[in-house]
Protein backbone atom coordinates (compact mmCIF):
# COMPACT_ATOMS: atom_id res chain seq x y z
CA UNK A 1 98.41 -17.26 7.37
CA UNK A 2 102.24 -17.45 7.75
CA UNK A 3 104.23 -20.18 7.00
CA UNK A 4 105.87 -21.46 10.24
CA UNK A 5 102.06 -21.15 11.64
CA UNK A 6 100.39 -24.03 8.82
CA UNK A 7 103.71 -25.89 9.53
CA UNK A 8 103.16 -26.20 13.18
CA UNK A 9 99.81 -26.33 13.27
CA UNK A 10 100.07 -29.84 11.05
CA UNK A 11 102.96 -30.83 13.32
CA UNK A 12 100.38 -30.52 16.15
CA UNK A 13 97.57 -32.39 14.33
CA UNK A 14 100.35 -35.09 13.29
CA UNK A 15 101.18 -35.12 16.90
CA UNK A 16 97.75 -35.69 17.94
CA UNK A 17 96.93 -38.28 15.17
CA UNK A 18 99.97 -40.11 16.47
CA UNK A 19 98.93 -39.54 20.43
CA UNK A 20 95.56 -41.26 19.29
CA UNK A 21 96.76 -44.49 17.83
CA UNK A 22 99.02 -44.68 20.50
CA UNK A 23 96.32 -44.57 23.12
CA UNK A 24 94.11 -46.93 21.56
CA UNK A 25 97.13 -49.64 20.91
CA UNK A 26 98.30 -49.00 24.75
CA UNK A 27 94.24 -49.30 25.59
CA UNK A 28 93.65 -52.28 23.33
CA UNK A 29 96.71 -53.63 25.28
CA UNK A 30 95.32 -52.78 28.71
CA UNK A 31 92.32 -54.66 27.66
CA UNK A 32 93.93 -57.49 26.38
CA UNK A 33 95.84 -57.38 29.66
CA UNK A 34 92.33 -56.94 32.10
CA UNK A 35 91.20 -60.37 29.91
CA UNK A 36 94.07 -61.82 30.59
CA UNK A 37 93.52 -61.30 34.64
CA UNK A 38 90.00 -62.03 34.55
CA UNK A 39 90.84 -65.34 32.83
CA UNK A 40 93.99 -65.85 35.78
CA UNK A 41 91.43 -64.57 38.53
CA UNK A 42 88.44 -67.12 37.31
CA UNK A 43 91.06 -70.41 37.43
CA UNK A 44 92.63 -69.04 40.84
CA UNK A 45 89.42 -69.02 42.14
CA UNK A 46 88.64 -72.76 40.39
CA UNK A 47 91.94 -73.99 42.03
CA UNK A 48 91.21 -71.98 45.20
CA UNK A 49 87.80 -73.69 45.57
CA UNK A 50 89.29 -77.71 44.52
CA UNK A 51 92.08 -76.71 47.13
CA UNK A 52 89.16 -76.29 49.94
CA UNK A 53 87.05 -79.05 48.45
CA UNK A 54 90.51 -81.42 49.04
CA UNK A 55 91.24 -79.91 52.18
CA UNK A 56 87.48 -80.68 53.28
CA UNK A 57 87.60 -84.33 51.93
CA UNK A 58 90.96 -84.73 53.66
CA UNK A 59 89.65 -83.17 57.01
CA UNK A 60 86.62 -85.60 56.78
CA UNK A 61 88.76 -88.91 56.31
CA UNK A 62 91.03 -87.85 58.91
CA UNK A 63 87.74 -87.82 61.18
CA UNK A 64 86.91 -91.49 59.61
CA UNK A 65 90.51 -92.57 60.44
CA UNK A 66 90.50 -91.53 63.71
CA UNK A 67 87.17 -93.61 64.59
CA UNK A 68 88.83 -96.39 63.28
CA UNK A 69 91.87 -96.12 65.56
CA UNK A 70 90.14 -95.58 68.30
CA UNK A 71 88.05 -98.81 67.56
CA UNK A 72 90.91 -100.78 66.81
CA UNK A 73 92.01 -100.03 70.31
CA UNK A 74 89.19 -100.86 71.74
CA UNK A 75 89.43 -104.06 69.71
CA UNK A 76 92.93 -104.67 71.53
CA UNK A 77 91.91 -103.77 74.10
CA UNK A 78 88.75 -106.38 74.31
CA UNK A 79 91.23 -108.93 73.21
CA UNK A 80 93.98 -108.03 75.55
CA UNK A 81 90.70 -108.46 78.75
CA UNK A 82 89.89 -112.03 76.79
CA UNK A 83 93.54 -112.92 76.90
CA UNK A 84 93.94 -112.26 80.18
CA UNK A 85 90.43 -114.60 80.85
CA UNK A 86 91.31 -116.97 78.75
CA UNK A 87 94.67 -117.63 80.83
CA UNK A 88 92.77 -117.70 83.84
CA UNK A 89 90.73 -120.45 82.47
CA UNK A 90 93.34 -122.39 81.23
CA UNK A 91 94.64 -121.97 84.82
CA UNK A 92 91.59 -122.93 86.51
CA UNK A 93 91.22 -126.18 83.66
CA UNK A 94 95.08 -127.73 84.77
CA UNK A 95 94.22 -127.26 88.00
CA UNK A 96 90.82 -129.52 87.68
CA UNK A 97 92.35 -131.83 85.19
CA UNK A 98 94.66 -133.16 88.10
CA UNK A 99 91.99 -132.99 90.43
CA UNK A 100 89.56 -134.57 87.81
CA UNK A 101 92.15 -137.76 87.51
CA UNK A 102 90.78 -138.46 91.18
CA UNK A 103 87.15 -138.06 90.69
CA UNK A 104 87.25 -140.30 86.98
CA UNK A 105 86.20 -143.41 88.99
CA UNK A 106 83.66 -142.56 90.76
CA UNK A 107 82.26 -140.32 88.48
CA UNK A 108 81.95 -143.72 85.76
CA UNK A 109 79.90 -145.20 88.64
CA UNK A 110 76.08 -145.83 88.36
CA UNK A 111 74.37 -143.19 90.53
CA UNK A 112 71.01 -145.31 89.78
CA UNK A 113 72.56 -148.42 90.55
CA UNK A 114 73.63 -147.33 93.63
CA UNK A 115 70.22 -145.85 94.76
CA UNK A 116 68.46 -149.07 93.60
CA UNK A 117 70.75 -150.73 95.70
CA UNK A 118 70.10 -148.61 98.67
CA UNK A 119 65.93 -148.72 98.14
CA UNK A 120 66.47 -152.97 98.44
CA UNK A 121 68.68 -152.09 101.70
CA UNK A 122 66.44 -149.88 103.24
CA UNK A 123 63.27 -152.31 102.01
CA UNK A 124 64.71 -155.32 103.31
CA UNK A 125 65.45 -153.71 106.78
CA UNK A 126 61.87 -152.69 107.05
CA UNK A 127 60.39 -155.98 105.78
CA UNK A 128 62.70 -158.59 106.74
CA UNK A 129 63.27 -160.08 110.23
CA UNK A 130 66.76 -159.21 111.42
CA UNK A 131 69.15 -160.20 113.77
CA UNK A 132 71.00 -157.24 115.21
CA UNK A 133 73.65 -158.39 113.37
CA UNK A 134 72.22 -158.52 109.96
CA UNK A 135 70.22 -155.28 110.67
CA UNK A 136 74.18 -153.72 111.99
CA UNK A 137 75.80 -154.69 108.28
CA UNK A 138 72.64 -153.77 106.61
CA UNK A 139 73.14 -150.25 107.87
CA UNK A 140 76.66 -149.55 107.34
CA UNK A 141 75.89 -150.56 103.93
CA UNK A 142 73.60 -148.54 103.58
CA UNK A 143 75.85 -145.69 105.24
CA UNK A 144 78.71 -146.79 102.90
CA UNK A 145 76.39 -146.51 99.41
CA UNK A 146 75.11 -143.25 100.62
CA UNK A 147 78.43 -141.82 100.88
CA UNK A 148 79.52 -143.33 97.89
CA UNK A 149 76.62 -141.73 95.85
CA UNK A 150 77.57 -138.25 97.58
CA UNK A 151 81.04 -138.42 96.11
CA UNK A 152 79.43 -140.04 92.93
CA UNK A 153 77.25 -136.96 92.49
CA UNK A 154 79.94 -134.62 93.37
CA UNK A 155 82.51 -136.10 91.01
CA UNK A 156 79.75 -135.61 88.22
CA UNK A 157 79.29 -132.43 88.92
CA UNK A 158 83.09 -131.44 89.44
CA UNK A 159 83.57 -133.34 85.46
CA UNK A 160 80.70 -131.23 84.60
CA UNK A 161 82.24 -128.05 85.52
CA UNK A 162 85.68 -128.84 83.94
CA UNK A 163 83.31 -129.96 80.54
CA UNK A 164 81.91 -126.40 81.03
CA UNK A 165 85.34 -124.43 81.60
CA UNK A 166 86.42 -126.46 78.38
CA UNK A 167 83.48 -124.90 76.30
CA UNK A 168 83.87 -121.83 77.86
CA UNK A 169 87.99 -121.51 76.52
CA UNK A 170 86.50 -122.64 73.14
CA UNK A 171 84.42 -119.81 73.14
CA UNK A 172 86.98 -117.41 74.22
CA UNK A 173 89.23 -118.17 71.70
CA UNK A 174 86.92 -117.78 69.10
CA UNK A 175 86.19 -114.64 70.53
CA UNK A 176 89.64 -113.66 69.87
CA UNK A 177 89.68 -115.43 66.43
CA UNK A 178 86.97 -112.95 65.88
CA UNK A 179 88.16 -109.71 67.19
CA UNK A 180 91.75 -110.49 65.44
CA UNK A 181 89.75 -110.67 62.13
CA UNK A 182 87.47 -107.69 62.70
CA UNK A 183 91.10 -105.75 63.78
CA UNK A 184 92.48 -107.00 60.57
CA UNK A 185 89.85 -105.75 58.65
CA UNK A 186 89.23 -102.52 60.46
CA UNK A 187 93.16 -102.19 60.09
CA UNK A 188 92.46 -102.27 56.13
CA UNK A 189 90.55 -99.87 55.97
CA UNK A 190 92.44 -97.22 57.95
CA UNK A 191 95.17 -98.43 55.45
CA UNK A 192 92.92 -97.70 52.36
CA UNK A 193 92.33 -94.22 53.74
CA UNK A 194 95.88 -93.44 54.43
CA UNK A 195 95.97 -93.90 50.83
CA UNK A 196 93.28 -92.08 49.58
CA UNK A 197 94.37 -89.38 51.87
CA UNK A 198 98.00 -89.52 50.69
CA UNK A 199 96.61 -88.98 47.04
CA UNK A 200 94.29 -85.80 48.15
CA UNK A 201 97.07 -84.62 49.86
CA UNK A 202 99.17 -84.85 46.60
CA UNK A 203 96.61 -83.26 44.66
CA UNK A 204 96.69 -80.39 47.36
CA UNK A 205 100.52 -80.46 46.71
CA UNK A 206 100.04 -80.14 43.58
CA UNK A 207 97.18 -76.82 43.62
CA UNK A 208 99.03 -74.42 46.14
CA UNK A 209 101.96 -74.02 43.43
CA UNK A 210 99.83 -73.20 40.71
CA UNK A 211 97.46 -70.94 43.05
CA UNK A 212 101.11 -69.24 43.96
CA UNK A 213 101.96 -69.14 40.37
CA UNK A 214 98.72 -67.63 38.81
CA UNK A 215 99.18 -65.01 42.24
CA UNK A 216 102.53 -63.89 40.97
CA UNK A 217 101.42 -63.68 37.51
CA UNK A 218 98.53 -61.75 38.74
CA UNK A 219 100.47 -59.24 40.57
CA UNK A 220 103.22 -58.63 37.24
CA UNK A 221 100.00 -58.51 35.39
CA UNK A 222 98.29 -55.61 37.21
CA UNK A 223 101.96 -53.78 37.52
CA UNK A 224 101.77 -54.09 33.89
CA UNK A 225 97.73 -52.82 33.37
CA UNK A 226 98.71 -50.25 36.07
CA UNK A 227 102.02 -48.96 34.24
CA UNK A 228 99.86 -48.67 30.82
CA UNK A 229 97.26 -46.89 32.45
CA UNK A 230 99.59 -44.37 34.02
CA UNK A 231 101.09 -44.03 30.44
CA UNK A 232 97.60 -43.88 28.30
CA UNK A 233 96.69 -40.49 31.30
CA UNK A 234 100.02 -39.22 30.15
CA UNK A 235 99.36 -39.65 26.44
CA UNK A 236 96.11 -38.37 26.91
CA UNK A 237 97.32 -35.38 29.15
CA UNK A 238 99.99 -34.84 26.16
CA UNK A 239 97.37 -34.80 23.92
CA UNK A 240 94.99 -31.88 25.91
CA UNK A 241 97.87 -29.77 25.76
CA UNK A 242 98.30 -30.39 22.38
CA UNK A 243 95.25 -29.69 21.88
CA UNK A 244 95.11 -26.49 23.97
CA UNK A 245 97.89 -25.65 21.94
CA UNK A 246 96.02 -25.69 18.58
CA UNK A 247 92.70 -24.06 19.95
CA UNK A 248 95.48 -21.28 20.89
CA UNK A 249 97.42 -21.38 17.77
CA UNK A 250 93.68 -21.28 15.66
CA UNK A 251 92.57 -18.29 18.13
CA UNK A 252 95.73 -16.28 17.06
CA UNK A 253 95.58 -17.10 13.24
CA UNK A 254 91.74 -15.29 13.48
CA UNK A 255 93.36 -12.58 15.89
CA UNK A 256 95.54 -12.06 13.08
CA UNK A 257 93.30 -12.16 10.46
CA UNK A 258 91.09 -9.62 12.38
CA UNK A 259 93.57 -7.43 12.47
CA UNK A 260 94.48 -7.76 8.80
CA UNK A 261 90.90 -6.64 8.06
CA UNK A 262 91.16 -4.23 10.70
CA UNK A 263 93.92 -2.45 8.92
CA UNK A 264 92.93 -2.51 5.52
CA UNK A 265 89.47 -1.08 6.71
CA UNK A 266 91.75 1.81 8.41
CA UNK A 267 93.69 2.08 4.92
CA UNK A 268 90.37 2.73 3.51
CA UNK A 269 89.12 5.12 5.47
CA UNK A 270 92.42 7.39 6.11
CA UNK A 271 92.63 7.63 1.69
CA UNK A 272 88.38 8.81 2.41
CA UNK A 273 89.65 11.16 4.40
CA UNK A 274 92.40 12.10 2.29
CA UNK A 275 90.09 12.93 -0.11
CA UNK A 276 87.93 14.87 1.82
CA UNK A 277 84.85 12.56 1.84
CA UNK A 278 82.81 12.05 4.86
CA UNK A 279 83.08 9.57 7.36
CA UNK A 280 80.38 7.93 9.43
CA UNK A 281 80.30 7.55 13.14
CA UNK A 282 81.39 3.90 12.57
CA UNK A 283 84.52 5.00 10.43
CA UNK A 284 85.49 6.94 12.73
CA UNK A 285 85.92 4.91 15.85
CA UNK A 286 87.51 2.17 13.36
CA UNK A 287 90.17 5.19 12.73
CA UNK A 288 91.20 6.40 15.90
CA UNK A 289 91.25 2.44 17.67
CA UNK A 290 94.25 1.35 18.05
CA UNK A 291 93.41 -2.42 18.19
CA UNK A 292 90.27 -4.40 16.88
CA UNK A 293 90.24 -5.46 20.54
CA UNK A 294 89.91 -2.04 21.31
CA UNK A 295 86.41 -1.97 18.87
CA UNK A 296 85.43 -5.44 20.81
CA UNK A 297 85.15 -3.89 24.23
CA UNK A 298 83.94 -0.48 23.45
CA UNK A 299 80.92 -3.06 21.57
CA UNK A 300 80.35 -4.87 24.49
């Protein structure tokens, strides 16, 4: 074996030693690397999945918000309607108050007293003997009381109505008292949400730039896994050749081996037949080949 063949045959194995412990740091590195993803891709997809949980939450109290809006203006709208009654009444109440200054006196009038007092009128006519006279004044007062108990009864009723309407604007008014509270309250709570929504939608503020920032890292991370993996198939193609190289460098070191054999065996047998000796049939197709590739295919 020559000396420029053992040197570059351990410059190839050196090579290859070296191409190895490359590829397994760059591999170990890709590895490290495909962790380091998986890790990113698992809290992207934790982040991605509080993002929709937020955006869900928010959606949902959005939906709550709106009810309440829409019942506070009904609410305003019930009050506005009671307003608008409640004017009428106090309307309709002035108007009876002056009308009721009239009616005062007769309504504080006896309405039994006054029937009592026609019954003895109307008993004394029919039991009593009368001159036309008495019988004349006996009727008229009797005329006069009835129409006096008409407006009596009347003005009672009229002061009964106006006592009603009064009850009635008490009762609207607490009706509004009411519906101003339940607005204030309803009014609360949409306040309260906009709150709690406000803070979801901070926290939502807060996910989408780490989602983006994981995403970019992802993307520089797989440009990174994908650059090593391009360089580990170009080590490893490196190292075939290499290797190719060897197997051809190994096949020509026993090529020329064989043919050192080959020629001392001819050496042999051309001093045999210097000498005169015999030769068998397998000496003599050793001495006239002219390579031991030659010997190989005439075997075969």
């Amino acid at each position: 074996m020559s000396k420029p063949v053992e040197i570059e045959e351990k410059e190839i194995l050196d090579k290859m030693t070296q191409l190895r412990e490359e590829i397994k740091r760059l591999k170990e590195q890709r590895y490290a690397l495909i962790d380091d993803a998986r890790r990113l891709r698992q809290q992207r997809r934790m982040l991605i999945e509080r993002a929709r949980q937020l955006r869900d939450e928010i959606k949902r109290l959005r939906e709550e918000r709106k009810k309440l809006v829409e019942q506070v203006r009904s609410l305003r709208q019930q009050r506005r309607e009671i307003l608008e009654k409640l004017r009428s009444v106090v309307n309709e109440i002035e108007e009876q108050k002056r009308v009721a200054a009239e009616y005062r006196p007769l309504a504080r009038k006896s309405i039994n007293a006054i029937r009592r007092r026609i019954e003895e009128l109307e008993w004394r006519q029919q039991t009593s003997v009368l001159t036309p006279e008495e019988e004349k004044e006996i009727i008229d007062e009797i005329v006069r009381l009835e129409a006096l108990l008409q407006k009596a009864m009347e003005a009672r009723k009229y002061l009964q109505e106006l006592t009603e309407k009064r009850a009635e604007l008490y009762g609207l008014r607490l009706q509004i008292r009411s519906i101003g509270q339940e607005i204030r309250s309803v009014s609360e709570k949409i306040s309260k949400l906009d709150e709690r929504i406000g803070a979801l939608r901070s926290q939502l503020d807060e996910i989408s730039p780490q989602i983006d920032n994981i995403t970019k890292q992802l993307e520089d991370l797989s440009a990174k896994i994908e650059a090593l993996r391009e360089e580990i198939n170009r080590k490893v193609q490196e190292l075939r050749e290499l290797s190719e190289r060897l197997k051809e460098l190994r096949l020509g070191q026993e090529k020329e081996k064989a043919l050192q054999i080959y020629e001392e065996k001819k050496r042999r047998i051309e001093e045999k037949l210097k000498k005169g000796e015999p030769l068998t049939l397998e000496e003599l197709r050793l001495l006239y080949a002219t390579s031991p590739d030659e010997l190989e295919e005439e075997s075969e």
